[in-house]
PDB file of N, CA and C in Angstrom:
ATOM      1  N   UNK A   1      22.055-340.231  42.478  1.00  0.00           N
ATOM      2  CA  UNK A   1      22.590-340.353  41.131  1.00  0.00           C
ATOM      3  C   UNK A   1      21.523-340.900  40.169  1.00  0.00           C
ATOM      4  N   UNK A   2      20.658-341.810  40.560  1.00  0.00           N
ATOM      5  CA  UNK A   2      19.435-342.211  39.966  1.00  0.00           C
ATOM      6  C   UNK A   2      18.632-341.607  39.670  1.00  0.00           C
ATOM      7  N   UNK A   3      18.593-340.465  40.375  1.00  0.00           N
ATOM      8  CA  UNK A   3      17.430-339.343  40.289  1.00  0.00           C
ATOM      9  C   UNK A   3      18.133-338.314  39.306  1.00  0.00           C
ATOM     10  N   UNK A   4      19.421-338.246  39.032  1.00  0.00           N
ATOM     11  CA  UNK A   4      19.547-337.670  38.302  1.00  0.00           C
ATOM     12  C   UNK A   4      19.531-337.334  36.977  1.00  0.00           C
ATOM     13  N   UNK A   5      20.037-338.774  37.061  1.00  0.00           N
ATOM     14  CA  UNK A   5      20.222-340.149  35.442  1.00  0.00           C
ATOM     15  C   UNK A   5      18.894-339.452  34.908  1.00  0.00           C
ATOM     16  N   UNK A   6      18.082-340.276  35.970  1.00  0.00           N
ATOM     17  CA  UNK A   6      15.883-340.197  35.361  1.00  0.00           C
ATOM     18  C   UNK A   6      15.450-338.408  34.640  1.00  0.00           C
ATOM     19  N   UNK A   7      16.237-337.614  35.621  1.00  0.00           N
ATOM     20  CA  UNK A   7      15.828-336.060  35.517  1.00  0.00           C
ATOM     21  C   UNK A   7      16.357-336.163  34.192  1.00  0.00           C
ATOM     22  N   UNK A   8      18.076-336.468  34.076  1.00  0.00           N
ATOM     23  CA  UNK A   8      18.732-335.978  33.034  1.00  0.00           C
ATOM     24  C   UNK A   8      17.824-336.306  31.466  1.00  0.00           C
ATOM     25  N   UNK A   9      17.777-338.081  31.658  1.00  0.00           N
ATOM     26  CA  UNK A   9      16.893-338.733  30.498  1.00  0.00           C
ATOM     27  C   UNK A   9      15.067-338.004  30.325  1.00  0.00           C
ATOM     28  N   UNK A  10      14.907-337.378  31.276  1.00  0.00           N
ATOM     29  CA  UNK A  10      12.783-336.969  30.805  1.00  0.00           C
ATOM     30  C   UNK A  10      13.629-334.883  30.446  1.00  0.00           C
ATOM     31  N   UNK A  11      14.756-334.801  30.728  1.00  0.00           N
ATOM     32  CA  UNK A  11      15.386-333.810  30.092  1.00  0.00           C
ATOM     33  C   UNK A  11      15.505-333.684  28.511  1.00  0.00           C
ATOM     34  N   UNK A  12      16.130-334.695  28.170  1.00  0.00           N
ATOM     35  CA  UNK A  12      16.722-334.815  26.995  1.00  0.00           C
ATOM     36  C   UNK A  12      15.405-335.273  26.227  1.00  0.00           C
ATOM     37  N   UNK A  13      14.427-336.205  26.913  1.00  0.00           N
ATOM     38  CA  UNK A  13      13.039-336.490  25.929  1.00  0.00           C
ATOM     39  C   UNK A  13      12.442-335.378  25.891  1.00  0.00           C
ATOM     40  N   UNK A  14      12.510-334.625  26.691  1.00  0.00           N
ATOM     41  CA  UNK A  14      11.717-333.414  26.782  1.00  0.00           C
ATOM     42  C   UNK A  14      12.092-332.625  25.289  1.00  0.00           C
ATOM     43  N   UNK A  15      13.612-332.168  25.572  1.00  0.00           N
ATOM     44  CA  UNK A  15      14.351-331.520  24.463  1.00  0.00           C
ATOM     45  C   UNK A  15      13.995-331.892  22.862  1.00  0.00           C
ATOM     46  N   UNK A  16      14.554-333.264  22.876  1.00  0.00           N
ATOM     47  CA  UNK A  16      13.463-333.681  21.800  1.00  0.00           C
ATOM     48  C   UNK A  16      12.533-334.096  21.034  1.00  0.00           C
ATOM     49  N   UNK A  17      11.695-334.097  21.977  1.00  0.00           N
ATOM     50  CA  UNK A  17       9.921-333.490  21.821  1.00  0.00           C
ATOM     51  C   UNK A  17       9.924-332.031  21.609  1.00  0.00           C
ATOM     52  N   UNK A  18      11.072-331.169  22.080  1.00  0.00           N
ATOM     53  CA  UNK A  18      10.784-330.131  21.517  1.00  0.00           C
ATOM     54  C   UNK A  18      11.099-329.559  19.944  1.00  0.00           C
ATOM     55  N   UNK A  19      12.160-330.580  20.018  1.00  0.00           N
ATOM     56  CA  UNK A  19      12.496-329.993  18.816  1.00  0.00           C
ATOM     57  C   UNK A  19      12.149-331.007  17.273  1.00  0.00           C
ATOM     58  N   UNK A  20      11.272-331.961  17.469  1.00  0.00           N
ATOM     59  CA  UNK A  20      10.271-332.467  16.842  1.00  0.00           C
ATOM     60  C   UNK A  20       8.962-331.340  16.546  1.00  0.00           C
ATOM     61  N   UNK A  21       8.598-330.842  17.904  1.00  0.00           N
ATOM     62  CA  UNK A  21       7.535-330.146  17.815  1.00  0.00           C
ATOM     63  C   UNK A  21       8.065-328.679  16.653  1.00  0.00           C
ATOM     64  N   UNK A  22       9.137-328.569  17.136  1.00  0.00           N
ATOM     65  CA  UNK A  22       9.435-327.478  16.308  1.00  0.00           C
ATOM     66  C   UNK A  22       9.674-327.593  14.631  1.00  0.00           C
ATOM     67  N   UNK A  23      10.720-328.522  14.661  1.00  0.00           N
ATOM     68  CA  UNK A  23      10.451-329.269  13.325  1.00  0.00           C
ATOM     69  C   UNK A  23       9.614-329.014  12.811  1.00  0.00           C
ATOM     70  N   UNK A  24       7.863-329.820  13.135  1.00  0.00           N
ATOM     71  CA  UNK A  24       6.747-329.934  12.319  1.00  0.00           C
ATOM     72  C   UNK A  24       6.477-328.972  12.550  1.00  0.00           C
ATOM     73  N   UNK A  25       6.312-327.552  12.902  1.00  0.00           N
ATOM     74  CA  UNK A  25       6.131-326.453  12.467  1.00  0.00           C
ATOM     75  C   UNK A  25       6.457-326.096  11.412  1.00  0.00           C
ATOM     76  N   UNK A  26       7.766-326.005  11.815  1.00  0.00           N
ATOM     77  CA  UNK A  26       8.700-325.125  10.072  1.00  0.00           C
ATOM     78  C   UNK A  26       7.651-325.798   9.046  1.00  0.00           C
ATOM     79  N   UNK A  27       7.545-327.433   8.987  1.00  0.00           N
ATOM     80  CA  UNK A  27       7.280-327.634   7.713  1.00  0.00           C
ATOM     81  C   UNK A  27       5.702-327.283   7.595  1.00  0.00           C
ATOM     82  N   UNK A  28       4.991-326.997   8.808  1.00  0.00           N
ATOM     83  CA  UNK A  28       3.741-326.502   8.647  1.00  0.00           C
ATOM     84  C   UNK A  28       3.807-325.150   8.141  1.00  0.00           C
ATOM     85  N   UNK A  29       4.415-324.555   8.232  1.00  0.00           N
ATOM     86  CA  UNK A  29       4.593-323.118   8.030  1.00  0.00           C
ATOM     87  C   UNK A  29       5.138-322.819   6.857  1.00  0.00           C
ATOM     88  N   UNK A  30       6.274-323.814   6.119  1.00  0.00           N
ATOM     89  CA  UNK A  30       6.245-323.917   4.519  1.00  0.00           C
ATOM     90  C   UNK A  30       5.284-324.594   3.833  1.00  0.00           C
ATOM     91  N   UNK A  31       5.063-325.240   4.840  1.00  0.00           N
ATOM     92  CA  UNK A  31       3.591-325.799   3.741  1.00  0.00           C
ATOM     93  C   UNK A  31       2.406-324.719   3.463  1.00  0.00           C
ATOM     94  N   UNK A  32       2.130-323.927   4.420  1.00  0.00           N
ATOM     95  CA  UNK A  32       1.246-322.901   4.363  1.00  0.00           C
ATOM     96  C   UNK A  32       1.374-321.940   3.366  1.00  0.00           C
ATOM     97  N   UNK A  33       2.942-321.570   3.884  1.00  0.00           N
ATOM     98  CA  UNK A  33       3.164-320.330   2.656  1.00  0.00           C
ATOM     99  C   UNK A  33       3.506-321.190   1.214  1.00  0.00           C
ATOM    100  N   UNK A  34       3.604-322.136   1.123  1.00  0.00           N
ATOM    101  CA  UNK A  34       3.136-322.562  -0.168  1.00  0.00           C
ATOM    102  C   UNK A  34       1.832-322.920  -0.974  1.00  0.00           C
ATOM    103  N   UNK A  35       1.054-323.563   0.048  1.00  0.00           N
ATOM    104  CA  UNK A  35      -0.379-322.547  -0.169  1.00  0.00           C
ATOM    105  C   UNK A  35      -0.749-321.628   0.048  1.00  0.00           C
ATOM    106  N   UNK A  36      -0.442-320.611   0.063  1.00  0.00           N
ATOM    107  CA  UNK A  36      -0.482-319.403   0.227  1.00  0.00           C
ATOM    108  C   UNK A  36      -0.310-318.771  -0.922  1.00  0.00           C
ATOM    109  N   UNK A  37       0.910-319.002  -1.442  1.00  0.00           N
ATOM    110  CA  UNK A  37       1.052-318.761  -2.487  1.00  0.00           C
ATOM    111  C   UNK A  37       0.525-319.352  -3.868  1.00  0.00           C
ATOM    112  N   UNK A  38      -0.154-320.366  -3.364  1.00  0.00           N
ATOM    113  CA  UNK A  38      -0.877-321.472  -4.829  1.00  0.00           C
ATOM    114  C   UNK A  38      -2.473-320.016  -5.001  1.00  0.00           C
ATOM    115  N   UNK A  39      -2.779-320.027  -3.814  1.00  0.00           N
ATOM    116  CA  UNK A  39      -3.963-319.043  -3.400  1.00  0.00           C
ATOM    117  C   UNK A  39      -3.982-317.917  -3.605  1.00  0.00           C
ATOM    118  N   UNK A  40      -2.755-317.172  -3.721  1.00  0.00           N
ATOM    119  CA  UNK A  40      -2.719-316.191  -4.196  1.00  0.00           C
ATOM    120  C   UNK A  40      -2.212-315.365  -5.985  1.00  0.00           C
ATOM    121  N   UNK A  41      -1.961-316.887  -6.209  1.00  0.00           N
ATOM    122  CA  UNK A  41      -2.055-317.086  -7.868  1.00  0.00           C
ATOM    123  C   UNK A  41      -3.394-316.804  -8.418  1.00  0.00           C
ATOM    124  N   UNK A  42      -3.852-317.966  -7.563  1.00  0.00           N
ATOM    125  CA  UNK A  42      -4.855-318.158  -8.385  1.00  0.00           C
ATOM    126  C   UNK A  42      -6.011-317.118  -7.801  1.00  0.00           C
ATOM    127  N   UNK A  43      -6.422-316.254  -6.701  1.00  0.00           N
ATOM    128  CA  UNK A  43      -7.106-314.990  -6.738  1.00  0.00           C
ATOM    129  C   UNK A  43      -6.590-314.236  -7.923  1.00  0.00           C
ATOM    130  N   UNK A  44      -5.142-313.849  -8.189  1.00  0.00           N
ATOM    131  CA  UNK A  44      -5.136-312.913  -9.458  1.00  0.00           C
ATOM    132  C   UNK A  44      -5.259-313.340 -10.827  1.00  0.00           C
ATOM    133  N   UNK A  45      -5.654-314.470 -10.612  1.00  0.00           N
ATOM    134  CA  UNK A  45      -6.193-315.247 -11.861  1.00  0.00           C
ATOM    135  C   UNK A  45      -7.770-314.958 -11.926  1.00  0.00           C
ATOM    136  N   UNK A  46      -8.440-315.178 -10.993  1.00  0.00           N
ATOM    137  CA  UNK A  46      -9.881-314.980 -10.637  1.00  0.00           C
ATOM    138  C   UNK A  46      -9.936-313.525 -11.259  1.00  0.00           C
ATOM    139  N   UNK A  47      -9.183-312.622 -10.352  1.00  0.00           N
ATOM    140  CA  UNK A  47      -9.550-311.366 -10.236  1.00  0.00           C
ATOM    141  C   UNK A  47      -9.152-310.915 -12.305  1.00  0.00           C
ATOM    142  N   UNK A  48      -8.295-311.558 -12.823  1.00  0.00           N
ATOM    143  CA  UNK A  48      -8.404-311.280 -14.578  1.00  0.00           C
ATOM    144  C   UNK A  48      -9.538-311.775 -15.044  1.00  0.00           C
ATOM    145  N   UNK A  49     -10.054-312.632 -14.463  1.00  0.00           N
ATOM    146  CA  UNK A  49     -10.745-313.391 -14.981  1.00  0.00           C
ATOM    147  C   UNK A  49     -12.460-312.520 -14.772  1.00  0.00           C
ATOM    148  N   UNK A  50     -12.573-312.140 -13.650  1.00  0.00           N
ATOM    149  CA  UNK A  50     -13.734-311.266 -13.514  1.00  0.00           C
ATOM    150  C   UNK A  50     -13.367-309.842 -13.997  1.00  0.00           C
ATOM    151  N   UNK A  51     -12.202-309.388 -14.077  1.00  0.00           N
ATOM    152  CA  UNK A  51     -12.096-308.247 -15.143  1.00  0.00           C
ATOM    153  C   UNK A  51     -12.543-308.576 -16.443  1.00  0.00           C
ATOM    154  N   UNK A  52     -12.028-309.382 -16.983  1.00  0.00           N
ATOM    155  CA  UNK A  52     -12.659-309.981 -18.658  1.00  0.00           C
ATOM    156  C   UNK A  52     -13.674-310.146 -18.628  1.00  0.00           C
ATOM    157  N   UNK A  53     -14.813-310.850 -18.081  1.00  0.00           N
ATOM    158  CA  UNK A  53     -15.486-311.359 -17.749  1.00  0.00           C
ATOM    159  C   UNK A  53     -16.515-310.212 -17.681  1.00  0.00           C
ATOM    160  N   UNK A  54     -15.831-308.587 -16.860  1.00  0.00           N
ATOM    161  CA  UNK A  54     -16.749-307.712 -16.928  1.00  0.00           C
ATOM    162  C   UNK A  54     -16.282-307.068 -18.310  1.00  0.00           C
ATOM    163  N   UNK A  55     -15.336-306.908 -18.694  1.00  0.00           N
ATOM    164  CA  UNK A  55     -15.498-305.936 -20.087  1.00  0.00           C
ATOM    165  C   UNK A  55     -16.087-306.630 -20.924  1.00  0.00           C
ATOM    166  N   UNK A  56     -16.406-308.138 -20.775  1.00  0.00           N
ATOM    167  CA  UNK A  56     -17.099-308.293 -21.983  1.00  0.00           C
ATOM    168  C   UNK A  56     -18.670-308.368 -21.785  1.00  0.00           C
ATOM    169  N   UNK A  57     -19.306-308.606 -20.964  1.00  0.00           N
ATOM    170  CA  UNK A  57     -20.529-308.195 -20.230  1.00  0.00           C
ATOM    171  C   UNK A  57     -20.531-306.460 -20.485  1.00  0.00           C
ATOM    172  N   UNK A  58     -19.777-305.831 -20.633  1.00  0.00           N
ATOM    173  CA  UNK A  58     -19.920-303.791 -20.785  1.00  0.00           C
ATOM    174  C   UNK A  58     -20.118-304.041 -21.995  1.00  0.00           C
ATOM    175  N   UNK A  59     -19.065-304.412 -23.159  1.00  0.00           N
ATOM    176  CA  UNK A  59     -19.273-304.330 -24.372  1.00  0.00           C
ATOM    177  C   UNK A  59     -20.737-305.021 -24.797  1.00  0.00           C
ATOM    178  N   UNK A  60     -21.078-306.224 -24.554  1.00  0.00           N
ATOM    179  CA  UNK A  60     -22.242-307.031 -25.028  1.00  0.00           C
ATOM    180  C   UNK A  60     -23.276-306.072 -24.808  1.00  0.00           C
ATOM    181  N   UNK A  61     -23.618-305.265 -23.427  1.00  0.00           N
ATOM    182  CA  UNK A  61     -24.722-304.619 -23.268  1.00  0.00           C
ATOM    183  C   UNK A  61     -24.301-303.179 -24.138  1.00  0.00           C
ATOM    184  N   UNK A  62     -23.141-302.557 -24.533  1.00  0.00           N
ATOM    185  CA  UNK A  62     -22.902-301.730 -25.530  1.00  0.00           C
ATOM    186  C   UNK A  62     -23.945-302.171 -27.091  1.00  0.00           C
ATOM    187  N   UNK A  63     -23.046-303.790 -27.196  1.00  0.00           N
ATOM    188  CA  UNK A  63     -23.734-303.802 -28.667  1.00  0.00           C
ATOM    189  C   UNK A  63     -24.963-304.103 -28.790  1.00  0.00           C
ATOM    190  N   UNK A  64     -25.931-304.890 -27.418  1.00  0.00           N
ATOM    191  CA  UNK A  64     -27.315-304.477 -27.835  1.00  0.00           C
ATOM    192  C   UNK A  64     -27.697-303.229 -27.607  1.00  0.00           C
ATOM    193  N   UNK A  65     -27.506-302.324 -26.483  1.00  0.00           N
ATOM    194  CA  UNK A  65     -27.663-301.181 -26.653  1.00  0.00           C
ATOM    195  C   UNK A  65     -28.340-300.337 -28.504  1.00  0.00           C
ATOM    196  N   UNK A  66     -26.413-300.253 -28.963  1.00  0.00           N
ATOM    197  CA  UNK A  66     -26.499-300.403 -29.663  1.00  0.00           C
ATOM    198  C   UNK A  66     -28.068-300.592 -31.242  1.00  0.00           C
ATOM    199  N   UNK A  67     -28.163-302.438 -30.929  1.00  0.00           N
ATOM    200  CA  UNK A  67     -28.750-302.796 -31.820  1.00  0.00           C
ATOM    201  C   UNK A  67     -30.069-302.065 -31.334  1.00  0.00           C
ATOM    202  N   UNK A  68     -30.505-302.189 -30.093  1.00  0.00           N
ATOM    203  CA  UNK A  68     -31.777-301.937 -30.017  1.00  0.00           C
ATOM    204  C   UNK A  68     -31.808-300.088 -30.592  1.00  0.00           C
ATOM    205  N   UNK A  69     -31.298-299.646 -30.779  1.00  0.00           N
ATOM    206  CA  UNK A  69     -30.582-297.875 -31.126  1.00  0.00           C
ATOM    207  C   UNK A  69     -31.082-297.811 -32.354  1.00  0.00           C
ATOM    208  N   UNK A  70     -30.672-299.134 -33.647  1.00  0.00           N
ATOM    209  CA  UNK A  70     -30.815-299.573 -34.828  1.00  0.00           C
ATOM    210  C   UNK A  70     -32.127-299.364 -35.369  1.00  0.00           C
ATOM    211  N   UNK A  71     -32.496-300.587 -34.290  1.00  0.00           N
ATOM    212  CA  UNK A  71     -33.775-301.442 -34.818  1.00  0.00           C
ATOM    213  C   UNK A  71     -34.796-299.600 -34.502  1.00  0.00           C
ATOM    214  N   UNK A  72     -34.813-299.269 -33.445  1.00  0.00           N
ATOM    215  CA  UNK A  72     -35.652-298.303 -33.374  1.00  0.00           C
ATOM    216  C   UNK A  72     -35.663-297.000 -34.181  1.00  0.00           C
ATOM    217  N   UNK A  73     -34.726-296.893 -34.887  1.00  0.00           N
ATOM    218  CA  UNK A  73     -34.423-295.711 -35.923  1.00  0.00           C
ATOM    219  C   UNK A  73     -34.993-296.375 -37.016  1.00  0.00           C
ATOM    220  N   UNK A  74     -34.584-297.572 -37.063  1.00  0.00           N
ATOM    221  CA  UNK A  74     -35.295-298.120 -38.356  1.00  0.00           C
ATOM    222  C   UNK A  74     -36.806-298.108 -38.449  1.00  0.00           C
ATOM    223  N   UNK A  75     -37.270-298.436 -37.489  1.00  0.00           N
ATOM    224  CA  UNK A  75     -39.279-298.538 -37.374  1.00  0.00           C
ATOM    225  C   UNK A  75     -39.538-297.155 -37.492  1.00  0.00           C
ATOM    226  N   UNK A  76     -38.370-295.946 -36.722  1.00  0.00           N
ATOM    227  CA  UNK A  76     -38.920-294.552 -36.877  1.00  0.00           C
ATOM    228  C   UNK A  76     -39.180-294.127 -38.568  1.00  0.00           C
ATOM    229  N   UNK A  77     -38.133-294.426 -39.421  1.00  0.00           N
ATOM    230  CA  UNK A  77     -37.667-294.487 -41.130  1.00  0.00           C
ATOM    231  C   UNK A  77     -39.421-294.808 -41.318  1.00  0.00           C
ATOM    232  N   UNK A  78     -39.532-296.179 -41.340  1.00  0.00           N
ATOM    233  CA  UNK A  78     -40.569-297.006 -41.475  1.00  0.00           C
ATOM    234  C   UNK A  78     -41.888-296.180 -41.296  1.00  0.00           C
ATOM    235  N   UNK A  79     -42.053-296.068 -39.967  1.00  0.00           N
ATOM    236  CA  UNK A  79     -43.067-294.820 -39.705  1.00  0.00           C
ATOM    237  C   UNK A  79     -43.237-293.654 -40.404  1.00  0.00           C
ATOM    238  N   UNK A  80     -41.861-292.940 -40.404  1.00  0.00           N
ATOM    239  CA  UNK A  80     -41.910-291.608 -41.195  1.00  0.00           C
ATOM    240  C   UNK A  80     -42.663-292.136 -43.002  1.00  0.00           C
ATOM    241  N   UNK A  81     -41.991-293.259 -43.374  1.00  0.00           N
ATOM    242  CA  UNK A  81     -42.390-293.769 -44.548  1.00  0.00           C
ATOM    243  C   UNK A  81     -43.701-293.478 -44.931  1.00  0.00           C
ATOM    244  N   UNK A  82     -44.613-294.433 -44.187  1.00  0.00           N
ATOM    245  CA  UNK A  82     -45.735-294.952 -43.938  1.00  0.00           C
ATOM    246  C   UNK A  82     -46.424-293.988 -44.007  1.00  0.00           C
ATOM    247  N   UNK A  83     -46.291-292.756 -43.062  1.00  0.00           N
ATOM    248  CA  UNK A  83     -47.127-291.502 -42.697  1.00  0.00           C
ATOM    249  C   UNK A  83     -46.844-291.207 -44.253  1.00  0.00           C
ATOM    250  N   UNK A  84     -45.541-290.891 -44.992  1.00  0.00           N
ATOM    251  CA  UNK A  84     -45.665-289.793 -46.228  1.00  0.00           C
ATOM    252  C   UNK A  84     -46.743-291.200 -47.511  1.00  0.00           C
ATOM    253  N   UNK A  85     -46.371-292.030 -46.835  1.00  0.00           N
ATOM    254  CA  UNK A  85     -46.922-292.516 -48.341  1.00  0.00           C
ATOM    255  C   UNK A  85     -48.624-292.522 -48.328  1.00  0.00           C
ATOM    256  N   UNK A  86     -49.098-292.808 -46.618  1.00  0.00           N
ATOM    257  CA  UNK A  86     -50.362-292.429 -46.508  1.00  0.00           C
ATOM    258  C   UNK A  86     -50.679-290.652 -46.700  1.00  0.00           C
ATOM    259  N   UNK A  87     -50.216-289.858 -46.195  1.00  0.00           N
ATOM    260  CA  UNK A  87     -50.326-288.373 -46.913  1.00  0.00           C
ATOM    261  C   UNK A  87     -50.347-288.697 -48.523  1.00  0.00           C
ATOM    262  N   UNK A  88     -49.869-289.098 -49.415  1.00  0.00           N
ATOM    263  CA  UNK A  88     -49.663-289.461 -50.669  1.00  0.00           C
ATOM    264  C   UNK A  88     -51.117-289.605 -50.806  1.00  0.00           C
ATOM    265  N   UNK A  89     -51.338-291.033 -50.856  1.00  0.00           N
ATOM    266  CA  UNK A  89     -52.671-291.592 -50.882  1.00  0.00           C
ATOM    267  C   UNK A  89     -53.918-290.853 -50.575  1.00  0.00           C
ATOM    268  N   UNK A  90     -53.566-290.062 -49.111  1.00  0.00           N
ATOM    269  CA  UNK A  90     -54.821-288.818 -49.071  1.00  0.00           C
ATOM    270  C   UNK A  90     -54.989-288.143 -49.777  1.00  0.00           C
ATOM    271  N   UNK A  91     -54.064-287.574 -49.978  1.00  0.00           N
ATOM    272  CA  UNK A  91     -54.302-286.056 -51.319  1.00  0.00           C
ATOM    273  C   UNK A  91     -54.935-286.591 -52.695  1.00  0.00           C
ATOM    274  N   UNK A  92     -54.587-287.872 -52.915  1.00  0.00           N
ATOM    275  CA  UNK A  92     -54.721-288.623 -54.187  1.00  0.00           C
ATOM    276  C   UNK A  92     -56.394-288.541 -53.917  1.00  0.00           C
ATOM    277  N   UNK A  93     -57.331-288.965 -52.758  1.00  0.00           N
ATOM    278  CA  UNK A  93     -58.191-289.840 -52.949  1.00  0.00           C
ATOM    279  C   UNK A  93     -58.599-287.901 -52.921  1.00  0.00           C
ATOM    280  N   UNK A  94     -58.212-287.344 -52.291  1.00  0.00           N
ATOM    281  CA  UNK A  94     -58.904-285.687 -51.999  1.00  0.00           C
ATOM    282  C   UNK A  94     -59.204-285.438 -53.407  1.00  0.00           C
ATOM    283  N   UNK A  95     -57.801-285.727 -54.177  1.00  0.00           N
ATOM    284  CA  UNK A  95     -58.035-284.864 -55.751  1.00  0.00           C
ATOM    285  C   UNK A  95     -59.167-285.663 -56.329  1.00  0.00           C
ATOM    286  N   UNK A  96     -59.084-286.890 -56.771  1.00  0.00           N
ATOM    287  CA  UNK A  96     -60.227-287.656 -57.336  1.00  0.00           C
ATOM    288  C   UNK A  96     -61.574-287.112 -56.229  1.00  0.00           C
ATOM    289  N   UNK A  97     -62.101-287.520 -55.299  1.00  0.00           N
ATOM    290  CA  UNK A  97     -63.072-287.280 -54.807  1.00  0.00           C
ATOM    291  C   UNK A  97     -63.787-285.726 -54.838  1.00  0.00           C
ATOM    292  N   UNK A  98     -62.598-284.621 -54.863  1.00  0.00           N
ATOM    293  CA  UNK A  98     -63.392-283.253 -55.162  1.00  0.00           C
ATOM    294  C   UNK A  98     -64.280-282.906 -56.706  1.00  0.00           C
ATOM    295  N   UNK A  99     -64.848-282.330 -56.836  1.00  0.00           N
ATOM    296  CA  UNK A  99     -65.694-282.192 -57.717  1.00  0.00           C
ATOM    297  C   UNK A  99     -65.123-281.397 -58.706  1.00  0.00           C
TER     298      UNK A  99
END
């Protein structure tokens, strides 16, 4: 009967040790999927965030693009200028200098 008592009682500790053990699962396992879910906020936060992050990096290299597009049409103007006003000046010094 003693031996049984002892079996019955490392029975019942047994039991609940198990169901302690089980216990702190569940709450490991809501705790997880609640980080889980904090983590998976915040990746689709990241992931807007490197979308924006790239359209505005596309556009910026658009608008120097862009400027540099500007600036070089403008020096071409400039050039074209330069050449007619030196043609100008040649013919000028041609007419005076011919006899």
């Amino acid at each position: 009967e003693k031996r049984t008592r002892r079996a019955v009682e490392k029975l019942k500790d047994a039991n609940e040790n198990l169901r302690n053990t089980i216990n702190q699962m569940r709450e490991d396992i809501n705790q997880t999927e609640k980080e889980l879910k904090v983590m998976k906020s915040e990746n689709a936060r990241l992931k807007k965030d490197v979308t924006n992050t790239e359209t505005k990096l596309r556009q910026s290299y658009i608008d120097k693009l862009m400027e540099c597009d500007e600036r070089w049409r403008k020096s071409e103007a400039e050039k074209l200028d330069l050449n007619q006003k030196y043609e100008v000046e040649l013919k000028s010094h041609e007419v005076h200098s011919s006899p």
